[in-house]
PDB file of N, CA and C in Angstrom:
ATOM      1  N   UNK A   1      14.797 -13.374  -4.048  1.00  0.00           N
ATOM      2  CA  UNK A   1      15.011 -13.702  -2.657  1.00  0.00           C
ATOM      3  C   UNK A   1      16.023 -12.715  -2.092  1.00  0.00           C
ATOM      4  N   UNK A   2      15.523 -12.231  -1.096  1.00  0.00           N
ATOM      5  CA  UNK A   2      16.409 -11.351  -0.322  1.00  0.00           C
ATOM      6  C   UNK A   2      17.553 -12.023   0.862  1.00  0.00           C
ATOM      7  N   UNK A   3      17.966 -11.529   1.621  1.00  0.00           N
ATOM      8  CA  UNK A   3      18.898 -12.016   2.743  1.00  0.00           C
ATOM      9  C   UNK A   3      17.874 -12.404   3.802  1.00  0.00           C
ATOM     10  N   UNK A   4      16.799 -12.113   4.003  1.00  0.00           N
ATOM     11  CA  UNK A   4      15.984 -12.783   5.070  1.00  0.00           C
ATOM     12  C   UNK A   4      15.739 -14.074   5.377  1.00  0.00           C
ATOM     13  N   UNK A   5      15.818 -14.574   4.152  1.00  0.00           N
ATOM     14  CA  UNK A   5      15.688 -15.912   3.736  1.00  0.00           C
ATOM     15  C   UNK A   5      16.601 -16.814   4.314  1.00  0.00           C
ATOM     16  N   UNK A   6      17.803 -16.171   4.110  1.00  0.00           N
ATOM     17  CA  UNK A   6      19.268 -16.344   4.443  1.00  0.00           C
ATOM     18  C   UNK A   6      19.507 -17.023   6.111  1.00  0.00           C
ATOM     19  N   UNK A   7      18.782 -15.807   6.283  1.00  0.00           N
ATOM     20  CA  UNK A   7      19.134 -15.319   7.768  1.00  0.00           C
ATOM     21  C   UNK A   7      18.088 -16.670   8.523  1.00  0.00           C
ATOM     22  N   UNK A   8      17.312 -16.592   8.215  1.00  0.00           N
ATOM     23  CA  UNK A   8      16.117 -17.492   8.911  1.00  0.00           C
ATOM     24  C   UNK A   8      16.657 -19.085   8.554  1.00  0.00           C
ATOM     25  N   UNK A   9      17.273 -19.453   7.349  1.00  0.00           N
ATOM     26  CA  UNK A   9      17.739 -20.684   7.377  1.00  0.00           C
ATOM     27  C   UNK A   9      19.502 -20.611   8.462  1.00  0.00           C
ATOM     28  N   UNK A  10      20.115 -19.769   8.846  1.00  0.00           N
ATOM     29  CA  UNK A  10      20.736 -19.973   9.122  1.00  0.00           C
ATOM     30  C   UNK A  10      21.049 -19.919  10.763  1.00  0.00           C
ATOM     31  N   UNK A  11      19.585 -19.542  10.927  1.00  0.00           N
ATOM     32  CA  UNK A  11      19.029 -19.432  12.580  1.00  0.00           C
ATOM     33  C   UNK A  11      18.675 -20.577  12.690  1.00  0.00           C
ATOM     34  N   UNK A  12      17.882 -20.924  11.792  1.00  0.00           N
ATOM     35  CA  UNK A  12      17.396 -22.395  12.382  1.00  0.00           C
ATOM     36  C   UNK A  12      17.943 -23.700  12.166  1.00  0.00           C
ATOM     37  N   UNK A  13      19.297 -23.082  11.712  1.00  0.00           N
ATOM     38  CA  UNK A  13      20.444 -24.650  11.619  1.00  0.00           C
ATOM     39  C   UNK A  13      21.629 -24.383  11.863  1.00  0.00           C
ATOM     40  N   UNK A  14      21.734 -23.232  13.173  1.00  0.00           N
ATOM     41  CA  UNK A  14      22.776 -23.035  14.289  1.00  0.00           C
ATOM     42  C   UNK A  14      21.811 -23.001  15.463  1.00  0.00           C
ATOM     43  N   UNK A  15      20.153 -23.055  15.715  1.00  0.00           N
ATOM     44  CA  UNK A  15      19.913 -22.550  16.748  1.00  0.00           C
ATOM     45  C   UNK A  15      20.483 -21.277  17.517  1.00  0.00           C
ATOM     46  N   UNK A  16      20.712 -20.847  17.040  1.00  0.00           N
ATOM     47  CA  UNK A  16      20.842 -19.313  17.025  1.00  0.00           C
ATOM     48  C   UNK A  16      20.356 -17.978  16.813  1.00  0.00           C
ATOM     49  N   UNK A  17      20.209 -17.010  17.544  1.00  0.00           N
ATOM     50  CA  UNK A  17      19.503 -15.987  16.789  1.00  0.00           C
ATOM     51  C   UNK A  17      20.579 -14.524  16.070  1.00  0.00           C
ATOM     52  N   UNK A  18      20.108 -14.508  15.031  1.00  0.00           N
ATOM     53  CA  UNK A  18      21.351 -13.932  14.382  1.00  0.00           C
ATOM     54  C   UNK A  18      21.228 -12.162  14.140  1.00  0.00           C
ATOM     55  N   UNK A  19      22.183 -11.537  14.528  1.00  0.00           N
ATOM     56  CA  UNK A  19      22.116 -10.236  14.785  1.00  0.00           C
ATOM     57  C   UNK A  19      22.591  -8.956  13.147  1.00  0.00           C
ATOM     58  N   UNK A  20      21.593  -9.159  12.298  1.00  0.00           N
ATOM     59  CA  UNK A  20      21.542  -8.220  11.383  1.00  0.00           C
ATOM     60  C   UNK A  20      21.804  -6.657  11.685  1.00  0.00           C
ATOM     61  N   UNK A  21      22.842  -6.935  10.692  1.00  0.00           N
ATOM     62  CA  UNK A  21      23.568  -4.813  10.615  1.00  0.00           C
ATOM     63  C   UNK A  21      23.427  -4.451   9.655  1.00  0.00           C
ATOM     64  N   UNK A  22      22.322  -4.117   9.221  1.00  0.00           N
ATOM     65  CA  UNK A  22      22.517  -2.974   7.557  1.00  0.00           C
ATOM     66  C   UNK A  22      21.723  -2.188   7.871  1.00  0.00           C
ATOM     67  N   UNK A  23      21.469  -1.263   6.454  1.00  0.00           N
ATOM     68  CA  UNK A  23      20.366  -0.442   6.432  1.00  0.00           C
ATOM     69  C   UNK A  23      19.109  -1.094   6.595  1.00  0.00           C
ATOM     70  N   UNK A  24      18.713  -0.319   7.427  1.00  0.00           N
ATOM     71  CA  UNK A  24      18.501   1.310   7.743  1.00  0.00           C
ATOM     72  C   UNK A  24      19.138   1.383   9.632  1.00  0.00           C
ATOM     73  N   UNK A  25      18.849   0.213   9.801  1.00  0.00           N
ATOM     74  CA  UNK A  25      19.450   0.504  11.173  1.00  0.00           C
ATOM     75  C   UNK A  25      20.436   1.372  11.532  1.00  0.00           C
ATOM     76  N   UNK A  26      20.350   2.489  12.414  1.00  0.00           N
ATOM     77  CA  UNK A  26      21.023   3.185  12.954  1.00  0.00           C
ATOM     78  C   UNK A  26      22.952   2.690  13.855  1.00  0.00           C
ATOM     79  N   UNK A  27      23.027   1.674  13.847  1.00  0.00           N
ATOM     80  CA  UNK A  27      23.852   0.901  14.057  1.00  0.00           C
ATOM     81  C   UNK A  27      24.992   1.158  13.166  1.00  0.00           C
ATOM     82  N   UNK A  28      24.255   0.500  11.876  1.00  0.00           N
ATOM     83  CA  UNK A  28      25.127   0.802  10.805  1.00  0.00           C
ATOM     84  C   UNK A  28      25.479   2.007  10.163  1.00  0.00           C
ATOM     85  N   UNK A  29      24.893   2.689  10.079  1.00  0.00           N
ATOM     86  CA  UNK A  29      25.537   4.328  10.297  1.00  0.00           C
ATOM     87  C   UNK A  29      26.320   3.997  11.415  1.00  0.00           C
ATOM     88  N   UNK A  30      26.013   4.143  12.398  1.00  0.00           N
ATOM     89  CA  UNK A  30      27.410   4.647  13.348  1.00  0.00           C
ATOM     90  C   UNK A  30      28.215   3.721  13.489  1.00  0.00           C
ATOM     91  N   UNK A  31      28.175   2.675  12.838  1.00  0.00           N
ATOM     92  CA  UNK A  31      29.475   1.934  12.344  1.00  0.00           C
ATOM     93  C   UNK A  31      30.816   2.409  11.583  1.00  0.00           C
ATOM     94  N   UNK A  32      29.520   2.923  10.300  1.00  0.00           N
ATOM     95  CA  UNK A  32      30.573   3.701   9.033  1.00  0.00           C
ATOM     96  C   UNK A  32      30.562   4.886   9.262  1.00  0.00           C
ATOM     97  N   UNK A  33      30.119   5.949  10.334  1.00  0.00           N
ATOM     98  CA  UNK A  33      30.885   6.793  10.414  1.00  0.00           C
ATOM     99  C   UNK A  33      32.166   6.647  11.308  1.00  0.00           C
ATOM    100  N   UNK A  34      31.974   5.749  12.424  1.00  0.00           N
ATOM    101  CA  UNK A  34      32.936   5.545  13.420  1.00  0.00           C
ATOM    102  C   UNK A  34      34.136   5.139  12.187  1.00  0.00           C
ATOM    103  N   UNK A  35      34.315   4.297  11.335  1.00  0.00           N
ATOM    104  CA  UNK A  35      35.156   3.815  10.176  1.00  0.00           C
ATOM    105  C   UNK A  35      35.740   4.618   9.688  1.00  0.00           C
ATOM    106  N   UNK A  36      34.779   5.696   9.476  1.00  0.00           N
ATOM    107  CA  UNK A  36      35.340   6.899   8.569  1.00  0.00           C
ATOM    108  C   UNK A  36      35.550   8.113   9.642  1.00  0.00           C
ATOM    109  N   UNK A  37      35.683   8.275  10.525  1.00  0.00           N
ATOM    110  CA  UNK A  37      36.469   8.675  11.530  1.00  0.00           C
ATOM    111  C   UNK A  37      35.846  10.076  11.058  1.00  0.00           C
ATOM    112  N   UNK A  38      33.890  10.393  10.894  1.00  0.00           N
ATOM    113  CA  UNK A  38      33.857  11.432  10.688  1.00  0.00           C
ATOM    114  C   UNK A  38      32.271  11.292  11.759  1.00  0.00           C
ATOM    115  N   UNK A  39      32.072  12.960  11.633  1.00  0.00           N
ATOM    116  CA  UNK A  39      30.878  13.112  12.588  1.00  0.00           C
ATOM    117  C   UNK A  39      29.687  13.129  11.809  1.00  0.00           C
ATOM    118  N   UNK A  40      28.228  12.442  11.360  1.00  0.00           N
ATOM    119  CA  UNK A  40      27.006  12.836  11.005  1.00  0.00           C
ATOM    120  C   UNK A  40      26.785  14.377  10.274  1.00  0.00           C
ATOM    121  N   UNK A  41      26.789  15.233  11.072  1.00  0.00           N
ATOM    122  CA  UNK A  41      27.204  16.781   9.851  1.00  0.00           C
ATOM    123  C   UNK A  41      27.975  16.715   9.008  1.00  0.00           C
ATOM    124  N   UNK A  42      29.162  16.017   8.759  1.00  0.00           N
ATOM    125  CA  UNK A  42      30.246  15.888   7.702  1.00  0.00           C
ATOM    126  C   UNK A  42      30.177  14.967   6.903  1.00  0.00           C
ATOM    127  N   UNK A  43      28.365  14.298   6.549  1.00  0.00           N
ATOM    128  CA  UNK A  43      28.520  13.219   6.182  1.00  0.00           C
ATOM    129  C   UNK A  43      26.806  13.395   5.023  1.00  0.00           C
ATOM    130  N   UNK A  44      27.166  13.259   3.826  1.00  0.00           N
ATOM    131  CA  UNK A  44      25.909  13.173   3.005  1.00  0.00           C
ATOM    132  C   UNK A  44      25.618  11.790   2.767  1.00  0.00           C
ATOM    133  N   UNK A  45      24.561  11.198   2.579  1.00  0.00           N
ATOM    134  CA  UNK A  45      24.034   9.564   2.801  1.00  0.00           C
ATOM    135  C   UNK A  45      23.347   9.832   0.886  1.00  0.00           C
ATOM    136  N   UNK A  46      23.703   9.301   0.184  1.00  0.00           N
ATOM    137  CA  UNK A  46      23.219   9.294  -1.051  1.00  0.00           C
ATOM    138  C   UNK A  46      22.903   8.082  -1.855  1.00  0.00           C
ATOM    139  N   UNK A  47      21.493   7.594  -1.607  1.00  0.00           N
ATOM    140  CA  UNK A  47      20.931   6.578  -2.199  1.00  0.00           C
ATOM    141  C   UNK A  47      19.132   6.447  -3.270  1.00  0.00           C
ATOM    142  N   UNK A  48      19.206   5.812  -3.354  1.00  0.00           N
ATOM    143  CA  UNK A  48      17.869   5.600  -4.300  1.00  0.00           C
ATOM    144  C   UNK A  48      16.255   4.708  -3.338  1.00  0.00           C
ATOM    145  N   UNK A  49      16.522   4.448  -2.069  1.00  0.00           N
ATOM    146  CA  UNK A  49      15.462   3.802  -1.041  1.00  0.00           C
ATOM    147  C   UNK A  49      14.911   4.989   0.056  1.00  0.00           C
ATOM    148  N   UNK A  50      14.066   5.092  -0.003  1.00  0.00           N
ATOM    149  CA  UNK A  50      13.790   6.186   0.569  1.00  0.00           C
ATOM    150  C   UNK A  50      13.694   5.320   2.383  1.00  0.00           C
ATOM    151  N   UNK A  51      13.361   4.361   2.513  1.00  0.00           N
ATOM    152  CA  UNK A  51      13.150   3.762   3.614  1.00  0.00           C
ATOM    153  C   UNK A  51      14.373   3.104   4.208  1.00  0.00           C
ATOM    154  N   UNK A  52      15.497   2.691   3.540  1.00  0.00           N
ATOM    155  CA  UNK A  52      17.151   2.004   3.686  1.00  0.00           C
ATOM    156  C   UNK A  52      18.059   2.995   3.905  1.00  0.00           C
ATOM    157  N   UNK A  53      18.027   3.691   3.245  1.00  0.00           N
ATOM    158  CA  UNK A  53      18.733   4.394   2.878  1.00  0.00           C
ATOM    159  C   UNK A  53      18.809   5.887   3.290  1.00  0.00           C
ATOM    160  N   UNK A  54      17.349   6.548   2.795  1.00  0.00           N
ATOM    161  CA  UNK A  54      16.718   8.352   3.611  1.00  0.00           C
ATOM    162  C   UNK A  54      16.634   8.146   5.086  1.00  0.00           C
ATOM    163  N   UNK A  55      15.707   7.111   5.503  1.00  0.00           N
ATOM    164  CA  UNK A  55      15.177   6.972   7.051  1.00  0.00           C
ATOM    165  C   UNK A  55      16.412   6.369   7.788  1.00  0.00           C
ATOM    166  N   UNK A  56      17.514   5.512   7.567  1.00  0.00           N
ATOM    167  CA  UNK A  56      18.342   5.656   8.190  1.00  0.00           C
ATOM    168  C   UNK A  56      19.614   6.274   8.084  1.00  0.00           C
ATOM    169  N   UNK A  57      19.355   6.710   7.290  1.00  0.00           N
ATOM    170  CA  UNK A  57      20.709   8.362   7.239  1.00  0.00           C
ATOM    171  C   UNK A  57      19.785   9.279   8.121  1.00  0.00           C
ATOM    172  N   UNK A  58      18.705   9.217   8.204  1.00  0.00           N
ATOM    173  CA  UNK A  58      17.926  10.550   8.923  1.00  0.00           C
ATOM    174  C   UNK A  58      17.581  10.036  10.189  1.00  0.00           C
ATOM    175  N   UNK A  59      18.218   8.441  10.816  1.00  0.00           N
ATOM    176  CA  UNK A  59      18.090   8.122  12.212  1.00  0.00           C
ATOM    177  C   UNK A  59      19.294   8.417  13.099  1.00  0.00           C
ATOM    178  N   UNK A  60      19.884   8.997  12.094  1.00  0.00           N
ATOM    179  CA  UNK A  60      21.527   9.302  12.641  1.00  0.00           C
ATOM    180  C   UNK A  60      21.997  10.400  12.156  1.00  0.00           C
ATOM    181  N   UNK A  61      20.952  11.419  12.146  1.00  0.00           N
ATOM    182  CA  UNK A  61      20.753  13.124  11.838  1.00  0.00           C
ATOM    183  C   UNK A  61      21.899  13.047  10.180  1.00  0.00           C
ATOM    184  N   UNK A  62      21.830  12.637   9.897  1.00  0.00           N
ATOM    185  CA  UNK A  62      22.915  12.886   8.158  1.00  0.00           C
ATOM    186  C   UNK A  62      21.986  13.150   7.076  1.00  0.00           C
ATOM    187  N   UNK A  63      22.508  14.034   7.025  1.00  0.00           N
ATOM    188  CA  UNK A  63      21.582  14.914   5.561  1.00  0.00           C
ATOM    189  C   UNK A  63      21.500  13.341   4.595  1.00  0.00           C
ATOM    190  N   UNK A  64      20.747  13.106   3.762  1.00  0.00           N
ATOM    191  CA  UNK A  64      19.656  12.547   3.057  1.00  0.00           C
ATOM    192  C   UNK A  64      19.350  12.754   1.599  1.00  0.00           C
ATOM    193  N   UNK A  65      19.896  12.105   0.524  1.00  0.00           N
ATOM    194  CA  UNK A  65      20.121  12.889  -0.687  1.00  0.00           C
ATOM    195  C   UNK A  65      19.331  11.690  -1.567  1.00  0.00           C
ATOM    196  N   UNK A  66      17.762  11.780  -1.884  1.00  0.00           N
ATOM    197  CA  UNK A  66      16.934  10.564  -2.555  1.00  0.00           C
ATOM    198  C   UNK A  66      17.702  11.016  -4.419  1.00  0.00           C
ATOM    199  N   UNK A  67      18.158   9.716  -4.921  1.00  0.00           N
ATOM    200  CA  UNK A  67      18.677   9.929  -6.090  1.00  0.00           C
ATOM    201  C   UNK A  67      17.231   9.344  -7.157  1.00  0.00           C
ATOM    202  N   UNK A  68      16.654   9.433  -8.277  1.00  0.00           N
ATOM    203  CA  UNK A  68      15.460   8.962  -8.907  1.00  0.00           C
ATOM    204  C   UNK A  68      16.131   8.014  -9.875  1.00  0.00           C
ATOM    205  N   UNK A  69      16.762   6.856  -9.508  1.00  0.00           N
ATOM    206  CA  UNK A  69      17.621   6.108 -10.007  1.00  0.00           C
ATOM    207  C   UNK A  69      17.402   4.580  -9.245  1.00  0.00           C
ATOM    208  N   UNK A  70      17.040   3.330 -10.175  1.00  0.00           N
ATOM    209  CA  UNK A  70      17.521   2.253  -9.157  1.00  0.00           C
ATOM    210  C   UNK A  70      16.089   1.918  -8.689  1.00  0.00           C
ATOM    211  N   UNK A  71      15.718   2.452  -7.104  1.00  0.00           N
ATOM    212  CA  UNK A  71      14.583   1.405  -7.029  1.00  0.00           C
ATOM    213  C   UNK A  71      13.317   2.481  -7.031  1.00  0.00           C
ATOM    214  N   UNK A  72      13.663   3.807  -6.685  1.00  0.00           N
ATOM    215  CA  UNK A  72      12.335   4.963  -6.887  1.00  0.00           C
ATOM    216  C   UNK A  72      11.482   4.781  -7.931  1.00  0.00           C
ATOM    217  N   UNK A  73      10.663   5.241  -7.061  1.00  0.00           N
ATOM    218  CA  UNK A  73       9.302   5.480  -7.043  1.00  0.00           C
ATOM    219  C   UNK A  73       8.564   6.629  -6.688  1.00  0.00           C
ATOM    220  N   UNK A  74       7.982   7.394  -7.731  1.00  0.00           N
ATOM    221  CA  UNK A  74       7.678   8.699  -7.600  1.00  0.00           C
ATOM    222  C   UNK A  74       6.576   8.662  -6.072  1.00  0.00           C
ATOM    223  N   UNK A  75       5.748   7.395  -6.285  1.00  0.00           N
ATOM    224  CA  UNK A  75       4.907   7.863  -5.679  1.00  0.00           C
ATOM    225  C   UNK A  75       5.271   6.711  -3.802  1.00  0.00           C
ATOM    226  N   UNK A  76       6.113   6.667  -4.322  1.00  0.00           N
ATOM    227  CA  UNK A  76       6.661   6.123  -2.488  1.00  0.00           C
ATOM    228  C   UNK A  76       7.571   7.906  -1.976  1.00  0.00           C
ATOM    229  N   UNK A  77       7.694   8.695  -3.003  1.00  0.00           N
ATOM    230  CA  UNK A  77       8.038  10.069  -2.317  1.00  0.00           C
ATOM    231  C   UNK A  77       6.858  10.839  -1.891  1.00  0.00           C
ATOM    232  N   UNK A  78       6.081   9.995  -2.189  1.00  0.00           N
ATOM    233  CA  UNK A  78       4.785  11.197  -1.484  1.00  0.00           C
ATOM    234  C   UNK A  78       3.792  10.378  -0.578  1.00  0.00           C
ATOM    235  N   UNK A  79       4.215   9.532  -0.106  1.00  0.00           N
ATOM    236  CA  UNK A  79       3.407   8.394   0.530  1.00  0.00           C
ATOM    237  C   UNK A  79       4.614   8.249   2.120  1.00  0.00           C
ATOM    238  N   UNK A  80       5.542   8.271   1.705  1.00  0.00           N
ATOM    239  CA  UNK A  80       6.556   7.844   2.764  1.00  0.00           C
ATOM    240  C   UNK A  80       6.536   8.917   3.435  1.00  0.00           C
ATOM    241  N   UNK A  81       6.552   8.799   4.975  1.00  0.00           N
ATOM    242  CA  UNK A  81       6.662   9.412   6.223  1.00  0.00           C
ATOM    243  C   UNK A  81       8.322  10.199   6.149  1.00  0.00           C
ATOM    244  N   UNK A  82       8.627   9.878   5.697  1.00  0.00           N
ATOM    245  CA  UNK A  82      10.591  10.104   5.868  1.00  0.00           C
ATOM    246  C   UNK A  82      10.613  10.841   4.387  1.00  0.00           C
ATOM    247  N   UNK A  83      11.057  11.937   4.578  1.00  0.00           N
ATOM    248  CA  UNK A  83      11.576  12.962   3.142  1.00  0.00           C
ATOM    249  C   UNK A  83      13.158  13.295   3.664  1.00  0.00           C
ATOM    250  N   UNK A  84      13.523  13.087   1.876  1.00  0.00           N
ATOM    251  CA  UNK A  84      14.918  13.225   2.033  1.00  0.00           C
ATOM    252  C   UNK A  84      15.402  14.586   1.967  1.00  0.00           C
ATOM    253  N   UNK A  85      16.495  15.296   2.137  1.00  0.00           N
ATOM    254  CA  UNK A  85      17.061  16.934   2.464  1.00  0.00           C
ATOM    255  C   UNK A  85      16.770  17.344   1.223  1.00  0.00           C
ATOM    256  N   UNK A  86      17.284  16.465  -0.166  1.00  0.00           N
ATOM    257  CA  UNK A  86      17.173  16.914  -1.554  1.00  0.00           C
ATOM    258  C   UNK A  86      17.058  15.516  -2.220  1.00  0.00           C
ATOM    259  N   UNK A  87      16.312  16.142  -3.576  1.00  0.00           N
ATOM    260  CA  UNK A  87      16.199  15.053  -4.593  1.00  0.00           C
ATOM    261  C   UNK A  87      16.903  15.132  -5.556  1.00  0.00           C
ATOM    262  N   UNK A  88      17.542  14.059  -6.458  1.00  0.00           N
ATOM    263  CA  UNK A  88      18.245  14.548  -7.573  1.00  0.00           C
ATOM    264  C   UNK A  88      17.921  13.368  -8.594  1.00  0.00           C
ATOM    265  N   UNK A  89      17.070  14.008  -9.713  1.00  0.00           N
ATOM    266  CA  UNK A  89      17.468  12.885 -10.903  1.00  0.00           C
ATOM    267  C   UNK A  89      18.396  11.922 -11.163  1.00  0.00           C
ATOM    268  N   UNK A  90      20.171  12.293 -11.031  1.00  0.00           N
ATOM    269  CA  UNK A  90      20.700  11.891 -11.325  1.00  0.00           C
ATOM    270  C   UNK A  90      22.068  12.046 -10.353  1.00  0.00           C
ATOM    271  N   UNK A  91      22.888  10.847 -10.400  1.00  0.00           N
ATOM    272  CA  UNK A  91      24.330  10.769  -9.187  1.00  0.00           C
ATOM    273  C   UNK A  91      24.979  12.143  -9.726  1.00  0.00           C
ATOM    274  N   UNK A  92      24.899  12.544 -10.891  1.00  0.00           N
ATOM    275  CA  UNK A  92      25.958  13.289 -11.532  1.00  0.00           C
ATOM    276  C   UNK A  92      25.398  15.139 -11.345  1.00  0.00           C
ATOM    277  N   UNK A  93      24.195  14.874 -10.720  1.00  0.00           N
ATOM    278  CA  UNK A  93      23.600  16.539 -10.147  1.00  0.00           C
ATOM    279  C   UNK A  93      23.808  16.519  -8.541  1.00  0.00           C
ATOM    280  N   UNK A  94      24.505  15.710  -8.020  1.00  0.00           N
ATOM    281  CA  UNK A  94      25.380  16.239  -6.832  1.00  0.00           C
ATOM    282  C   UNK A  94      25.911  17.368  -6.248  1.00  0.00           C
ATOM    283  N   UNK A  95      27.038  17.723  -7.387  1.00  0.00           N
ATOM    284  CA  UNK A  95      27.464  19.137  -7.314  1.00  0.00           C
ATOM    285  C   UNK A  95      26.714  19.844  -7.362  1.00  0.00           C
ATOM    286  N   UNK A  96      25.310  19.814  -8.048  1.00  0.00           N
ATOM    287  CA  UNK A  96      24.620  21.327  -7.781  1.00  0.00           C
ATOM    288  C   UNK A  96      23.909  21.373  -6.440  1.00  0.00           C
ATOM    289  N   UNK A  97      23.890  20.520  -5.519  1.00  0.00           N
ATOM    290  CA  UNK A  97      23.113  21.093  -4.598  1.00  0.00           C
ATOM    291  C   UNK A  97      23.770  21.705  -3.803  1.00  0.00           C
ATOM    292  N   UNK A  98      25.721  21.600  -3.606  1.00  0.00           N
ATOM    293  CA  UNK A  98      26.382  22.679  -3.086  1.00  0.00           C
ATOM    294  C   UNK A  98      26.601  23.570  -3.434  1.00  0.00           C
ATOM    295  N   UNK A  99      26.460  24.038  -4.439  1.00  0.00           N
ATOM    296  CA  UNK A  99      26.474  25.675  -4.857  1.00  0.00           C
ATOM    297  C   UNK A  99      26.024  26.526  -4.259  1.00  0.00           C
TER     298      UNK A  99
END
């Protein structure tokens, strides 16, 4: 069970409609960059969802770093509309893509 679940029981026993901030929404990027008191160019987005994570780092122009770790899927990288700047096997091949 995800947070949707969450969310929908907790709409319908405040009568309320409840205003979700995470990924991928563009929101939340410019939340945490506003936080981190930095601009989108100064900012690498490094996760394993190509759709949470790539597509909304790339709705808020921030380079896009798909890690093959966690929830990937070779073949949601070639199916998905949204490609990330670089791919990396692993958190720890970071450093090489600035070289």
């Amino acid at each position: 069970m995800d947070a949707g679940a969450i969310v929908a029981m907790l709409e319908y026993s405040s009568g309320k409609k409840a205003q979700v901030v995470g990924k991928p929404s563009a929101h939340f990027y410019a939340l945490a960059l506003a936080d981190l008191q930095l601009k989108p160019e100064e900012v690498v987005m490094i996760g394993d969802d190509l759709e949470t994570d790539v597509n909304g780092a790339r709705q808020m122009d921030i380079l896009a770093v798909l890690v093959k770790t966690g929830k990937f899927k070779e073949e949601d990288l070639e199916k998905h509309p949204v490609k990330p700047w670089r791919v990396i096997d692993s958190i720890a091949d970071i450093k090489n893509i600035f070289i």
